[in-house]
Protein backbone atom coordinates (compact mmCIF):
# COMPACT_ATOMS: atom_id res chain seq x y z
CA UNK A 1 -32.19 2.61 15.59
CA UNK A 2 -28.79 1.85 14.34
CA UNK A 3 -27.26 4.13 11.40
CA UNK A 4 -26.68 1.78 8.88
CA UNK A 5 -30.74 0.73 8.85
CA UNK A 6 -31.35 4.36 8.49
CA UNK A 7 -29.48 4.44 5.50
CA UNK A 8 -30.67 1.17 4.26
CA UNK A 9 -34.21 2.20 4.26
CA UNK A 10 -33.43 5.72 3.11
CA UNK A 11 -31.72 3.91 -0.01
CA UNK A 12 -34.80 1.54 -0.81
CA UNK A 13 -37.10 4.71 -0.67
CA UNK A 14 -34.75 6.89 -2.59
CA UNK A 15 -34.90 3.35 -5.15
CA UNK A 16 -38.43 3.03 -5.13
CA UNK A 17 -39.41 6.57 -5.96
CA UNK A 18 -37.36 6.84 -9.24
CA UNK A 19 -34.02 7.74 -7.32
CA UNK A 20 -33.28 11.38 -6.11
CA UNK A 21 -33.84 13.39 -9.03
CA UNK A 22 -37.20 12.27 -9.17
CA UNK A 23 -38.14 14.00 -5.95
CA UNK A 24 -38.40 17.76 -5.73
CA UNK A 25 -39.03 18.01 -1.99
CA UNK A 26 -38.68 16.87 1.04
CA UNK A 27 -40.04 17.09 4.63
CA UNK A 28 -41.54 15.09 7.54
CA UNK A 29 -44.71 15.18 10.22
CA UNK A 30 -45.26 13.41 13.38
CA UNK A 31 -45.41 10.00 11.58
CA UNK A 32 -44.57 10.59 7.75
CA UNK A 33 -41.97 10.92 5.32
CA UNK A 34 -43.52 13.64 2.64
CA UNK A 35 -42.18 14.16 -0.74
CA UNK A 36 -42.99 15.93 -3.49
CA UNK A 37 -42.51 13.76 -6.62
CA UNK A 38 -41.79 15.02 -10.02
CA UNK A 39 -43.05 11.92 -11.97
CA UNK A 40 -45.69 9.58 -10.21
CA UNK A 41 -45.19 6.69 -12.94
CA UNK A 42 -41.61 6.14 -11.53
CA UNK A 43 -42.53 5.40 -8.26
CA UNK A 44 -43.08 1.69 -7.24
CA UNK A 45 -45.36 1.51 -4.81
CA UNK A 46 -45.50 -2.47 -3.99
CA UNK A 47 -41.96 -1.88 -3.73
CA UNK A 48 -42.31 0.88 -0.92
CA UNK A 49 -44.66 -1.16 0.86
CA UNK A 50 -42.31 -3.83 1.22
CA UNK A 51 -39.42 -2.08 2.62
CA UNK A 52 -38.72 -3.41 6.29
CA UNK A 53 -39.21 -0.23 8.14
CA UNK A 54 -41.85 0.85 6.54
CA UNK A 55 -45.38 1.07 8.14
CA UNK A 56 -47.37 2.02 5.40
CA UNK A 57 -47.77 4.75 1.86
CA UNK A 58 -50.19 7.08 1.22
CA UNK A 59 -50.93 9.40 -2.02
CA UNK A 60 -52.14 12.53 -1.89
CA UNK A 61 -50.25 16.05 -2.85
CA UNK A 62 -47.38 14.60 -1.66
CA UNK A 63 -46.09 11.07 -1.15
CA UNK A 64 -45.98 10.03 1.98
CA UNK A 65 -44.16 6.92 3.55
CA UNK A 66 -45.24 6.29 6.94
CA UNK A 67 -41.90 5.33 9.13
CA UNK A 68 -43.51 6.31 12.92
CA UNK A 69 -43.09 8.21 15.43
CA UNK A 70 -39.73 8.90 17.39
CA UNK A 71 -37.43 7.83 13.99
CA UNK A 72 -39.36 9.63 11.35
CA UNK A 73 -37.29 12.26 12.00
CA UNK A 74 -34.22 10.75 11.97
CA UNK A 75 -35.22 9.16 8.40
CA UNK A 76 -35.98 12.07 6.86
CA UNK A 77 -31.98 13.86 7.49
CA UNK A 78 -30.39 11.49 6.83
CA UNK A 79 -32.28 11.49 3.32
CA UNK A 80 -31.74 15.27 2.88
CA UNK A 81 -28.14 14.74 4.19
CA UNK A 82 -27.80 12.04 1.53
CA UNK A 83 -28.60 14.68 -1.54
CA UNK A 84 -26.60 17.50 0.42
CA UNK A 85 -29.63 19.42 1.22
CA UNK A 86 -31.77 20.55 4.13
CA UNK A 87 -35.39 19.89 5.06
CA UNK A 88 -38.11 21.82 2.18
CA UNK A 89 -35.45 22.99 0.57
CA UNK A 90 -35.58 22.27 -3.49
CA UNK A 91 -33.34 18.92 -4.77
CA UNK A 92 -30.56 19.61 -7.16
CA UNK A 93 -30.55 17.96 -10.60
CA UNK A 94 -28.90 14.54 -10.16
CA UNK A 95 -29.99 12.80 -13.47
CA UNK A 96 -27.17 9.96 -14.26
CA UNK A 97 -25.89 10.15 -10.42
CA UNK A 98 -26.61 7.42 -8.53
CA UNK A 99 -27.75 7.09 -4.42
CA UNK A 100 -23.90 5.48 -3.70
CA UNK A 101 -22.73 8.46 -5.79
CA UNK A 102 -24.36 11.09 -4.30
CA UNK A 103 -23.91 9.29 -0.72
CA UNK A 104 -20.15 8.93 -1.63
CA UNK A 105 -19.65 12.78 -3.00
CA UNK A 106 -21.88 14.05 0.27
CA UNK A 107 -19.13 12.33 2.44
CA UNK A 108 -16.61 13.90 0.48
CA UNK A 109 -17.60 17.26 0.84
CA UNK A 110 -18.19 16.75 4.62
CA UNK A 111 -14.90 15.58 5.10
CA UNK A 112 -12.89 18.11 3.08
CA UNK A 113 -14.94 20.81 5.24
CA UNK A 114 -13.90 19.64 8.01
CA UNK A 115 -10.13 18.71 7.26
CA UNK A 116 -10.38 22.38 6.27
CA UNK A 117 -6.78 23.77 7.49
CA UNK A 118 -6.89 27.03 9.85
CA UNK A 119 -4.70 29.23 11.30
CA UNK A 120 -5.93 27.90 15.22
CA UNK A 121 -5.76 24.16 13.59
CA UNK A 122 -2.28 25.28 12.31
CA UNK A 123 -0.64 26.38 15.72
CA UNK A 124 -2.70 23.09 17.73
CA UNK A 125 -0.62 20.84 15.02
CA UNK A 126 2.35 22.63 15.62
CA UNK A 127 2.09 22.46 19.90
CA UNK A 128 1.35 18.90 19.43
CA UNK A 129 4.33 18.44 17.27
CA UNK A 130 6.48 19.57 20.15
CA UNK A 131 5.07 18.27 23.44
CA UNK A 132 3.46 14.86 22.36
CA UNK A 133 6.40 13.07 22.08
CA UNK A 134 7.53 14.14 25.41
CA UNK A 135 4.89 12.97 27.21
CA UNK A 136 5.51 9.89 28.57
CA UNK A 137 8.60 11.33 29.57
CA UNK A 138 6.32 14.04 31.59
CA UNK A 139 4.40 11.01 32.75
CA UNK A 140 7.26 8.96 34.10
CA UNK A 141 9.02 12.73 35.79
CA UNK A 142 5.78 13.03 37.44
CA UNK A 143 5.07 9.34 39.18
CA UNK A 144 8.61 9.21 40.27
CA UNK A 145 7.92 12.97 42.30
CA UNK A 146 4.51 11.35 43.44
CA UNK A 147 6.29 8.55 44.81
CA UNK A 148 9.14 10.66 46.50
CA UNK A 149 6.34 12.35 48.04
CA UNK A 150 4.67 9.43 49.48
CA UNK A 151 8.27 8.22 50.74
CA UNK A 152 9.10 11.74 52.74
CA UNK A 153 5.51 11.58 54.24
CA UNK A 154 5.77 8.32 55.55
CA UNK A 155 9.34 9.02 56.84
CA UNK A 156 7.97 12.08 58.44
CA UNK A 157 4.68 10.24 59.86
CA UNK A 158 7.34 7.90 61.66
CA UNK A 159 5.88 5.15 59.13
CA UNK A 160 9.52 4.48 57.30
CA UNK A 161 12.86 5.18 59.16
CA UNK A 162 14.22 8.61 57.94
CA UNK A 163 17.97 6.72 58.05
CA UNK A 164 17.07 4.32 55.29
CA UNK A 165 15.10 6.13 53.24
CA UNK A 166 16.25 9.83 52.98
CA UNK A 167 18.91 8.89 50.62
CA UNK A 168 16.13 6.97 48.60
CA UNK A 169 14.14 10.01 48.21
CA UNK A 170 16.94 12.44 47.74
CA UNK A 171 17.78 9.95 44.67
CA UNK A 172 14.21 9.78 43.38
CA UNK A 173 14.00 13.79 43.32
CA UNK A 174 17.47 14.16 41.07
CA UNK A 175 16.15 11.72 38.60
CA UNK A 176 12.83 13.90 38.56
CA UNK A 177 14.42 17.27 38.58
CA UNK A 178 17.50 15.96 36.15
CA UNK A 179 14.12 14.92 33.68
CA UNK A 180 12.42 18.25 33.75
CA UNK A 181 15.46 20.36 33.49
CA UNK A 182 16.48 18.20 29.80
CA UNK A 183 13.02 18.35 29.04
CA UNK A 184 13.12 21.83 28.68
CA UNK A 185 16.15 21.27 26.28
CA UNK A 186 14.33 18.45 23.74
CA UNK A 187 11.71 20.77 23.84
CA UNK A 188 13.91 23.27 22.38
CA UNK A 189 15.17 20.97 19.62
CA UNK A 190 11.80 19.60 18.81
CA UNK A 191 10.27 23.80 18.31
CA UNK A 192 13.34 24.26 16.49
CA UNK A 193 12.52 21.08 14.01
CA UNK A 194 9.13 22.65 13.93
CA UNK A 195 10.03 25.93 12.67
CA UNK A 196 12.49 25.37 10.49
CA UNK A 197 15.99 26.36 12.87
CA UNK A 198 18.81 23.88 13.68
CA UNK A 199 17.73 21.72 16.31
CA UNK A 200 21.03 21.95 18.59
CA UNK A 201 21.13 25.83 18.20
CA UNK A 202 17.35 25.22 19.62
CA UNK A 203 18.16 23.46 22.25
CA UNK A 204 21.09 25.20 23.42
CA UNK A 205 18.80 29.04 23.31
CA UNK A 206 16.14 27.09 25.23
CA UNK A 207 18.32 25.04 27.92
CA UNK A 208 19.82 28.30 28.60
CA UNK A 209 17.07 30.16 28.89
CA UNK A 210 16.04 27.41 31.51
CA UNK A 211 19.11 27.90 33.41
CA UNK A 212 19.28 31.43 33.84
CA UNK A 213 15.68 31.05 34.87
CA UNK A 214 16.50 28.50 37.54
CA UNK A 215 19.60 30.58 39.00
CA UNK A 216 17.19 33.45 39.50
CA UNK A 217 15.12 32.08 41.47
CA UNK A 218 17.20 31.27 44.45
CA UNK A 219 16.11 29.24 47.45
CA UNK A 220 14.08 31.75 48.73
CA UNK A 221 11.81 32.03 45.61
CA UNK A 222 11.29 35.44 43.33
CA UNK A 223 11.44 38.69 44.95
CA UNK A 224 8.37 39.62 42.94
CA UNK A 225 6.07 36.72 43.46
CA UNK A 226 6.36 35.93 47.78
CA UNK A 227 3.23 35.70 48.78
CA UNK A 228 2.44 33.52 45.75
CA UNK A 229 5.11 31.13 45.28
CA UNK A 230 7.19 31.58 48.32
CA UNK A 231 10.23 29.81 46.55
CA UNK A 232 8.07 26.52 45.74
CA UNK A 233 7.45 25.18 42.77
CA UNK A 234 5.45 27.28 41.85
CA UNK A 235 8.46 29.93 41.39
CA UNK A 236 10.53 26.67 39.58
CA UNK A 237 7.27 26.63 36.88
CA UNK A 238 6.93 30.23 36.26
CA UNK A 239 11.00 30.40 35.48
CA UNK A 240 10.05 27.08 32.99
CA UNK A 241 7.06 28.89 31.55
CA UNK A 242 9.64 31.91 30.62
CA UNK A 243 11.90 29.74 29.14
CA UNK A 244 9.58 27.62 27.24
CA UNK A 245 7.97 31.26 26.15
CA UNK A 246 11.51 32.85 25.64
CA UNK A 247 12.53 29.63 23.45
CA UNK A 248 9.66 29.07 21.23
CA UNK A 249 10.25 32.62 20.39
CA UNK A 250 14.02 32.34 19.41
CA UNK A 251 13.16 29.11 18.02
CA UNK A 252 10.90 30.88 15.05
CA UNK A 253 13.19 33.94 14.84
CA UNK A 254 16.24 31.47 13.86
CA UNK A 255 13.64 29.71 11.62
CA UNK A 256 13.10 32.66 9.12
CA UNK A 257 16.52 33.12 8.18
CA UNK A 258 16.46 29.51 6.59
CA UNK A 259 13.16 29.67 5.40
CA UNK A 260 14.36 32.61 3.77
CA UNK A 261 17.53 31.51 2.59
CA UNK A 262 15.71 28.59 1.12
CA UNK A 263 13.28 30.56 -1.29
CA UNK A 264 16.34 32.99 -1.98
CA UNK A 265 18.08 29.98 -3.38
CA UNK A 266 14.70 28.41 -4.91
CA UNK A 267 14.44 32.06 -6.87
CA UNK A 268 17.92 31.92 -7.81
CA UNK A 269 17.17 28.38 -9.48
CA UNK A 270 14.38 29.50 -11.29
CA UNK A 271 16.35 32.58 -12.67
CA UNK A 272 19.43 30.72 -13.90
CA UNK A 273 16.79 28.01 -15.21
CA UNK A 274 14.31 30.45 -17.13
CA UNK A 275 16.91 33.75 -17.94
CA UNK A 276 20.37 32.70 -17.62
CA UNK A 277 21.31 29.63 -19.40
CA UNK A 278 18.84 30.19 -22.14
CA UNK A 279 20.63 33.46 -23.01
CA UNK A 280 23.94 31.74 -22.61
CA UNK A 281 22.73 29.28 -25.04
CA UNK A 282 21.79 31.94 -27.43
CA UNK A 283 25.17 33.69 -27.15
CA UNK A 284 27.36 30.68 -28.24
CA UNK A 285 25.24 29.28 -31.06
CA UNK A 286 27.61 29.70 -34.17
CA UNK A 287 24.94 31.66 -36.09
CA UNK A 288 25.19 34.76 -33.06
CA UNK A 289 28.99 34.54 -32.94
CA UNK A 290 29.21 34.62 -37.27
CA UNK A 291 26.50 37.43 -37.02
CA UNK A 292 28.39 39.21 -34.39
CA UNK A 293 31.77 39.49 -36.51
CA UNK A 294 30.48 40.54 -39.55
């Protein structure tokens, strides 16, 4: 059953009971909606009875709206959920609240729970900061290495002629390699907008970082990873990992200098603002120069 005829009937009960803060209680059998009412003149009982959704209403300690099985559950949260309580658990006071008011202030709660900011929420924001904007160029590295691929195993299946096509593919893999190697650089500049250091000092510390990392590597792969790399790419990906490692870290080291230049000079504001220039003012008022003389 869709959501919004959930809450439509859990309105028109909620309506035809005397609204929330006529109901104490609430919980739910097999079949039935039970709730314990404060005042039994409030409710409207022809009015329950015609709700579409509802299969029947019977009185006894508790009033009970018949909804079926398989949904009755279903019925009953979302009209706890409504009031911003669970299942038996007492109703708050809601006298001069409406059901779109407390409907509308449930939401709001909900949502400012869960837009609640956190330190993991914090450092997901600030990766996504950095690398989302560089993804299609990750995209667009990686399909033209799939398709250089594809090329040199053709050419060495004997599919393609190795004559024509070698230059192709040596092409293709400089445009791939030429994109990862300046990735590594806007991904220094974007860190450094991130925490707070000048983007082309970023990107400089990082791109370097990637080069020195590339030269070690050699042809013949690390000395301390052979049996795992063996001078593939794997070797090229560790040496990127270091340098994206080695220039987030210079990245935020650069960035607390400014930070902390910035609240020096915010400090210094609000000193000259509230000390300073009110003494200054004091000092050259003619009444503390005349009583100053005398």
């Amino acid at each position: 059953m869709a959501e919004e005829k959930i809450a439509r009937i859990a309105r028109e009960i909620y309506e035809n009971v005397g609204g929330t803060q006529n109901v104490k209680k609430l919980i739910h059998c097999m079949t039935r909606v039970r709730m314990t009412v404060i005042d039994d003149s409030k409710v409207n009982l022809a009015g329950l009875k015609a709700i579409d959704g509802v299969m029947g209403v019977v009185e006894d300690e508790t009033l009970q709206v018949v909804i079926g099985p398989g949904t009755v559950n279903k019925f009953a949260q979302a009209m706890v959920e409504t009031v911003g309580v669970r299942l038996g658990e007492t109703f708050p006071s809601a006298e001069g609240q409406s059901i779109d008011d407390l409907m509308a202030k449930t939401k709001s709660e909900a949502k400012e729970k869960y837009n609640k900011p956190s330190k993991f929420k914090a450092v997901l924001n600030t990766i996504s900061k950095i690398f989302v904007p560089l993804i299609p160029a990750f995209v667009g590295a990686g399909l033209i290495g799939g398709l250089a691929s594809v090329l040199g195993n053709l050419v060495t299946a004997g599919t393609l002629d190795a004559a024509t096509w070698t230059q192709f593919i040596t092409v293709l893999k400089i445009i791939q390699s030429g994109i990862f190697s300046y990735l590594v650089i806007y991904v220094g500049i974007n860190s450094a907008q991130e925490f707070g250091a000048t983007p082309s000092l970023g990107g400089a510390i990082i791109g370097s970082l990637g080069q020195a990392g590339a030269i070690a590597i050699g042809p013949s792969g690390l000395a301390l990873l052979p049996l795992i790399a063996n001078g593939k790419w794997w070797v090229y990906l560790l040496g990127l990992l270091g340098a994206y490692i080695g220039g987030f870290i210079a990245t935020y080291l650069f960035g607390i200098p400014k930070d902390a230049k910035e609240k020096a000079d915010n400090y210094g504001k609000s000193v000259q603002m509230e000390t300073i220039q009110p003494t200054l003012r004091v000092v050259t008022t003619p009444e503390f120069s005349s009583s100053t003389i005398e």
